[in-house]
C-alpha atoms as a PDB file:
ATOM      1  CA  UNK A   1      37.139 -47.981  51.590  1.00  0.00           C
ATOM      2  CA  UNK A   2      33.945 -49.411  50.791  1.00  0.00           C
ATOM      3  CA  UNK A   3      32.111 -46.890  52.491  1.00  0.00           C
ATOM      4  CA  UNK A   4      33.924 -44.486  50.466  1.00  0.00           C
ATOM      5  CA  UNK A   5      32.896 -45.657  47.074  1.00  0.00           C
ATOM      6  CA  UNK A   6      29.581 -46.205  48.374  1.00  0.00           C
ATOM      7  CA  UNK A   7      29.742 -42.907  48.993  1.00  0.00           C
ATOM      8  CA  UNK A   8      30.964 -41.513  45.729  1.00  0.00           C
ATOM      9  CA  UNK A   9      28.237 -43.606  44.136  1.00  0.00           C
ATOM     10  CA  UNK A  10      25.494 -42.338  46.128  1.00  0.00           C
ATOM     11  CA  UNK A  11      26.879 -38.772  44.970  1.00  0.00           C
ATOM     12  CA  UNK A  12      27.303 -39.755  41.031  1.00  0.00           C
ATOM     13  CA  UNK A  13      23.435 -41.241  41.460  1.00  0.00           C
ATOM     14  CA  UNK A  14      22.615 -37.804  42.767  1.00  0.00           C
ATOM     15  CA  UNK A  15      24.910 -35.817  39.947  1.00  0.00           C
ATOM     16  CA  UNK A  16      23.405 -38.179  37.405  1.00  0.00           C
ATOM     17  CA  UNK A  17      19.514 -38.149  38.344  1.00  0.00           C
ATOM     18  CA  UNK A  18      19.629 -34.038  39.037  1.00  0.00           C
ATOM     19  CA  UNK A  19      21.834 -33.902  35.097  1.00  0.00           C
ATOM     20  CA  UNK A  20      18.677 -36.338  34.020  1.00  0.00           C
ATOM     21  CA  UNK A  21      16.282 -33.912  35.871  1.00  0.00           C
ATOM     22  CA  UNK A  22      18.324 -30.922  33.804  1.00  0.00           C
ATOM     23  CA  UNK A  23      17.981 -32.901  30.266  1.00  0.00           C
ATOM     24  CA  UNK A  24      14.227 -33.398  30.806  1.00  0.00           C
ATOM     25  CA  UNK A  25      14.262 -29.768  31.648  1.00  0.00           C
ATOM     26  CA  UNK A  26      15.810 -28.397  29.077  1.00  0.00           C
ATOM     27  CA  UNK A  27      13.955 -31.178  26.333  1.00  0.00           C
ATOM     28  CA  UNK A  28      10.589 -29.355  27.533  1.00  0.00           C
ATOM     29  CA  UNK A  29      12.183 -25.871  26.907  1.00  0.00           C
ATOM     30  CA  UNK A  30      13.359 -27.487  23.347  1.00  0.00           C
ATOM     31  CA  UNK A  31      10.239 -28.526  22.632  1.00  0.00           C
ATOM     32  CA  UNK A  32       8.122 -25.118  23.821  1.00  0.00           C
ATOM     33  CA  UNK A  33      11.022 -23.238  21.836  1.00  0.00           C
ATOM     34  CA  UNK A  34       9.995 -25.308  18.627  1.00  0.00           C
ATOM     35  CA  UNK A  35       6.336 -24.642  19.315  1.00  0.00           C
ATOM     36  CA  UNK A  36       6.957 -21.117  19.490  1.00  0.00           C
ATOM     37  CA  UNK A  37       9.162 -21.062  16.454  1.00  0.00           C
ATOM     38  CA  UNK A  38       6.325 -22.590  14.400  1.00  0.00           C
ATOM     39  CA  UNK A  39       4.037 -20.193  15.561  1.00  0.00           C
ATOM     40  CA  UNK A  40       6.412 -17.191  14.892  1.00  0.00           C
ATOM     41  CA  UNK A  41       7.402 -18.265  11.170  1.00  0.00           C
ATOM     42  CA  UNK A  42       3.527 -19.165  10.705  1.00  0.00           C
ATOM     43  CA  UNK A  43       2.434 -15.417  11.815  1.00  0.00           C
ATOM     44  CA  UNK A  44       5.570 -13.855  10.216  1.00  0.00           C
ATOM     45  CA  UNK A  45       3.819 -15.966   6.493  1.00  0.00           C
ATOM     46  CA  UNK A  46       0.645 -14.590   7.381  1.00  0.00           C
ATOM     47  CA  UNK A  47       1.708 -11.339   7.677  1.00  0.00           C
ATOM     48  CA  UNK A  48       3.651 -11.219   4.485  1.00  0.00           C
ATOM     49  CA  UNK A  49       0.334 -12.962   2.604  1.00  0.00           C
ATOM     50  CA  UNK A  50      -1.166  -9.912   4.334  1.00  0.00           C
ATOM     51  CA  UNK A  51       1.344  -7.248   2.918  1.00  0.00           C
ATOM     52  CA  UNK A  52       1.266  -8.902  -0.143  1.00  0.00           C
ATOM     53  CA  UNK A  53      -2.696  -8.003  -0.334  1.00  0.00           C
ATOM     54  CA  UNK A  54      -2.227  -4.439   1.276  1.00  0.00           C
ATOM     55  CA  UNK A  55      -0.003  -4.159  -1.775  1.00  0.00           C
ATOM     56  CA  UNK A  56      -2.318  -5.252  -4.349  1.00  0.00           C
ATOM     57  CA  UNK A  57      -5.185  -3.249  -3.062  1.00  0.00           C
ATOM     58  CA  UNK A  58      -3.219  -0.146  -3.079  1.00  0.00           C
ATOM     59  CA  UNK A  59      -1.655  -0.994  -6.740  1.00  0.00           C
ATOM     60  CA  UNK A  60      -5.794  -1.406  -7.546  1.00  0.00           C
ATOM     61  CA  UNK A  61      -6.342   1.460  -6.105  1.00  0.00           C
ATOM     62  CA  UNK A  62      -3.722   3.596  -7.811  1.00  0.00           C
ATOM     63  CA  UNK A  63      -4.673   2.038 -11.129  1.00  0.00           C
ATOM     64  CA  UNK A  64      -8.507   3.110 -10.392  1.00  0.00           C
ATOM     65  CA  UNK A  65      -7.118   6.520  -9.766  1.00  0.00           C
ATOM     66  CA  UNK A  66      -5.130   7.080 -12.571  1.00  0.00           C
ATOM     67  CA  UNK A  67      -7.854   5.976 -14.610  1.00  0.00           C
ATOM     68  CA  UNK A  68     -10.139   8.496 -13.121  1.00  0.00           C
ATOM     69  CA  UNK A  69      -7.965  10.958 -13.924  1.00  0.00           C
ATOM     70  CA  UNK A  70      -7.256   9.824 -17.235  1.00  0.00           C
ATOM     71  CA  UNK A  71     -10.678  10.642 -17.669  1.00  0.00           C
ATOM     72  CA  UNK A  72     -10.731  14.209 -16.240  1.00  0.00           C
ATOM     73  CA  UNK A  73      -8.202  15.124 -18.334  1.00  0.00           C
ATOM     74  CA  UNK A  74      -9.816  13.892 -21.650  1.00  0.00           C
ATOM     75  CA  UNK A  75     -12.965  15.920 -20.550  1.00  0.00           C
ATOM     76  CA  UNK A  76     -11.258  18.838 -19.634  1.00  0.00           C
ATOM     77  CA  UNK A  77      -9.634  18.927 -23.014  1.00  0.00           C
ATOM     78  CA  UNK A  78     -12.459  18.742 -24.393  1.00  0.00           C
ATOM     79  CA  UNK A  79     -14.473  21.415 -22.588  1.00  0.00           C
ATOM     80  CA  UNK A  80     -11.232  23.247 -22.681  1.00  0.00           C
ATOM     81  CA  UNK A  81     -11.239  23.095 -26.694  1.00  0.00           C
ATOM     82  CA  UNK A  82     -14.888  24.040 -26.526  1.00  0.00           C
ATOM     83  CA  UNK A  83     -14.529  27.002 -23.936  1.00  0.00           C
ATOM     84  CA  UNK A  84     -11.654  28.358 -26.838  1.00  0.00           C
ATOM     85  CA  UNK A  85     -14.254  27.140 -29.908  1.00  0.00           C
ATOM     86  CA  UNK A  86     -16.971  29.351 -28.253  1.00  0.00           C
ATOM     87  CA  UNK A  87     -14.433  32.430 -27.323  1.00  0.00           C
ATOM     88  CA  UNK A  88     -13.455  32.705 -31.082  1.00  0.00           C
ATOM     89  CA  UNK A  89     -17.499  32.565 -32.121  1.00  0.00           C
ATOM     90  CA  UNK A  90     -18.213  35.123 -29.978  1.00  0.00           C
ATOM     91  CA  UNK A  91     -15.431  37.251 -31.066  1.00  0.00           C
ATOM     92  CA  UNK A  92     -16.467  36.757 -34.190  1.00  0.00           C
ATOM     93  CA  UNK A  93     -19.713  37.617 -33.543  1.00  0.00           C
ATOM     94  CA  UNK A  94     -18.428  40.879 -31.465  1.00  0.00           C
ATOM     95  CA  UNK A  95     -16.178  41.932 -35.153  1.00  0.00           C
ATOM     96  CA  UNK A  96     -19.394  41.076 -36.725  1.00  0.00           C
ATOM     97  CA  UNK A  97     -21.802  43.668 -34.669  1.00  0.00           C
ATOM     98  CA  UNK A  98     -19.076  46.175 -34.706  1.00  0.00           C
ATOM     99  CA  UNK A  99     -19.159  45.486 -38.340  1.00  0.00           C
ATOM    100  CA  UNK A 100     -22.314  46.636 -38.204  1.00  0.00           C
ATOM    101  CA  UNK A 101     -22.099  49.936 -36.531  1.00  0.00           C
ATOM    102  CA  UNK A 102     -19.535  50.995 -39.053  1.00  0.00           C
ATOM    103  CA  UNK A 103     -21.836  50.340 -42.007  1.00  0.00           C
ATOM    104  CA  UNK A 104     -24.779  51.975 -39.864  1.00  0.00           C
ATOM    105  CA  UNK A 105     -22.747  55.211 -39.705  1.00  0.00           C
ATOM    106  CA  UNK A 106     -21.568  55.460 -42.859  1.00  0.00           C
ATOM    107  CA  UNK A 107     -25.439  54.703 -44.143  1.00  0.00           C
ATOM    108  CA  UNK A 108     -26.465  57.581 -41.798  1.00  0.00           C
ATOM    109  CA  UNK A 109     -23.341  59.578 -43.439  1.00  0.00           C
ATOM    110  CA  UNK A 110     -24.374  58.845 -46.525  1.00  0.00           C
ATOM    111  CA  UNK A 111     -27.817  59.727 -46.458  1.00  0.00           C
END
C-alpha cells in the first residue's frame, strides 16, 4: 500500500513538474505575445501618423492646385475679354475702311 502511494506521488510530482514546465511555457509565449502586441499597435500608430500626413500633403497639394487654376482662369478671362475688345476694334476698323470705299466711289461718281 505504501508502495502504491509512493507511486501515485512519484506520478503527481511528474504531472505537477511537466504542468509547471507547461505554465513556464506558456508565460514565455504570454510574454512574446505582449511584445508583439506592442510592436503591432506601435506600427499600426505610426502608420496612421503616416496617413494622417499623406493626407495633409495631398489636401496641400489640392489647395496649391486649385489655386493655380484659380489663376488661369482669371487670366484667361482676361485675355478672353481682350481677344473680344480687339475683335470689335478691328471690326470697327473693317466698317470704317469699307466706309471709305463707299465715299471714294461716290467722290469718283461725283466728279
Amino acid at each position: 500500500m505504501v508502495q502504491h502511494v509512493e507511486q501515485n506521488l512519484q506520478l503527481m510530482t511528474k504531472r505537477a513538474v511537466k504542468a509547471e514546465n507547461s505554465a513556464a511555457k506558456l508565460k514565455q509565449e504570454n510574454a512574446l505575445l505582449q511584445v508583439q502586441l506592442k510592436n503591432y499597435k506601435t506600427e499600426n500608430e505610426t502608420l496612421r501618423l503616416g496617413q494622417s500626413a499623406s493626407l495633409a500633403a495631398v489636401k496641400q497639394n489640392a489647395d496649391l492646385a486649385l489655386q493655380s487654376l484659380l489663376t488661369v482662369i482669371t487670366n484667361s478671362q482676361s485675355s478672353i475679354k481682350q481677344l473680344v475688345s480687339g475683335a470689335e476694334s478691328l471690326q470697327l476698323v473693317a466698317d470704317l475702311l469699307k466706309s471709305i470705299d463707299r465715299f471714294s466711289e461716290v467722290s469718283e461718281d461725283g466728279q
